[in-house]
Protein backbone atom coordinates (compact mmCIF):
# COMPACT_ATOMS: atom_id res chain seq x y z
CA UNK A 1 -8.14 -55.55 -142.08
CA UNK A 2 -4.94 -55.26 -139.76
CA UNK A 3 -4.54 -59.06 -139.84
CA UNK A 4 -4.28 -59.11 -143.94
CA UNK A 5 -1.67 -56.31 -144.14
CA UNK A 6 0.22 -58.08 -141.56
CA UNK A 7 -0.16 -61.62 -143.08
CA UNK A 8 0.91 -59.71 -146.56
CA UNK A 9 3.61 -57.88 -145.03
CA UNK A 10 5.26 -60.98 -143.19
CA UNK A 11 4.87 -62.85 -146.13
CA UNK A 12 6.90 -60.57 -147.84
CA UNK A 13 9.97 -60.00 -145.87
CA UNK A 14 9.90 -64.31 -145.12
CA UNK A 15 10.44 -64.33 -149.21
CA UNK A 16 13.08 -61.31 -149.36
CA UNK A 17 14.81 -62.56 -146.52
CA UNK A 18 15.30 -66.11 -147.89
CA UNK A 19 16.42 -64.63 -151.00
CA UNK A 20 19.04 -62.42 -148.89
CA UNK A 21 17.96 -59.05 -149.99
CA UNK A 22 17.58 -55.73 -148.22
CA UNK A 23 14.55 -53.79 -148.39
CA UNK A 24 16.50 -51.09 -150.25
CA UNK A 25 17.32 -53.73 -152.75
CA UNK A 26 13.98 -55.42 -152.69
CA UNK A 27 12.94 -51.33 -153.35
CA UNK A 28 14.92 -51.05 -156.40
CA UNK A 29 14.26 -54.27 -157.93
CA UNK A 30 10.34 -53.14 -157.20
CA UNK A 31 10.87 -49.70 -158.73
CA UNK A 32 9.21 -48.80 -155.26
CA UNK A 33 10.72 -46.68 -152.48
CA UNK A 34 12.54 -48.49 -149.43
CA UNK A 35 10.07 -46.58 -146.84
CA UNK A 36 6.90 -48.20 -148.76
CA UNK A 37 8.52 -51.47 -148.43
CA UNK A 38 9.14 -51.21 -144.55
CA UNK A 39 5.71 -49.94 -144.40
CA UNK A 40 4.40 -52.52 -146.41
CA UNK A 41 5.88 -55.24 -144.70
CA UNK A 42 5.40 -53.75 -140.87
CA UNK A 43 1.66 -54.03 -141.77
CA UNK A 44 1.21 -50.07 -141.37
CA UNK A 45 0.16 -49.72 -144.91
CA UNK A 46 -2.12 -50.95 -147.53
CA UNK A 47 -0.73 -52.32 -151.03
CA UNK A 48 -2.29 -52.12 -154.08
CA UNK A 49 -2.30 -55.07 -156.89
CA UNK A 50 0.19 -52.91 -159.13
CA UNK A 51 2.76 -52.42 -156.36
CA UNK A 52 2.22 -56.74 -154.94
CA UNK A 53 2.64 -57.63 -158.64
CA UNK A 54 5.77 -55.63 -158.86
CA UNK A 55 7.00 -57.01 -155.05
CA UNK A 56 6.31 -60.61 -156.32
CA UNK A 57 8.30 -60.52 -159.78
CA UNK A 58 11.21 -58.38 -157.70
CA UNK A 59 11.09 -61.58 -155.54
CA UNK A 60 11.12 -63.95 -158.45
CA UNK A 61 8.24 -65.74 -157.58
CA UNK A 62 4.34 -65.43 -158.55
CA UNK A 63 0.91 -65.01 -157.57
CA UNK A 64 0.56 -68.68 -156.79
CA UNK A 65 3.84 -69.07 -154.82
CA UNK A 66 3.38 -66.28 -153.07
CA UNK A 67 -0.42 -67.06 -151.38
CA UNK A 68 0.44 -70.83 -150.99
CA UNK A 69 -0.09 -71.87 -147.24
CA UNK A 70 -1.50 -68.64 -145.85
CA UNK A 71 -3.94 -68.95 -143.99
């Protein structure tokens, strides 16, 4: 269960990194709370579908995009 938050988590900050945003911005654009995203992404915590869909449109990608070439 680790492994999937942490494959989740990376994949997140590898997309809002490339886009050049902070977590605090990434948080805003989310409507979720910087902390949540730092936890999110450090693996420590798990997401729910409401707060990934709301990550992936803040990112400007989608579902698809977003789970291509994980493993």
């Amino acid at each position: 269960m680790d492994d999937i938050r942490k494959q989740v988590g990376n994949r997140i900050k590898e997309l809002r990194t490339n886009i050049g945003i902070s977590q605090e911005q990434l948080g805003f654009k989310a409507d979720l709370d910087r902390t949540y995203i730092n936890s999110v992404e450090a693996g420590r915590r798990n997401i729910s579908v409401v707060a990934l869909e709301k990550i992936i449109r803040a990112l400007e990608t989608d579902f698809a995009e977003f789970f291509k070439n994980q493993n």
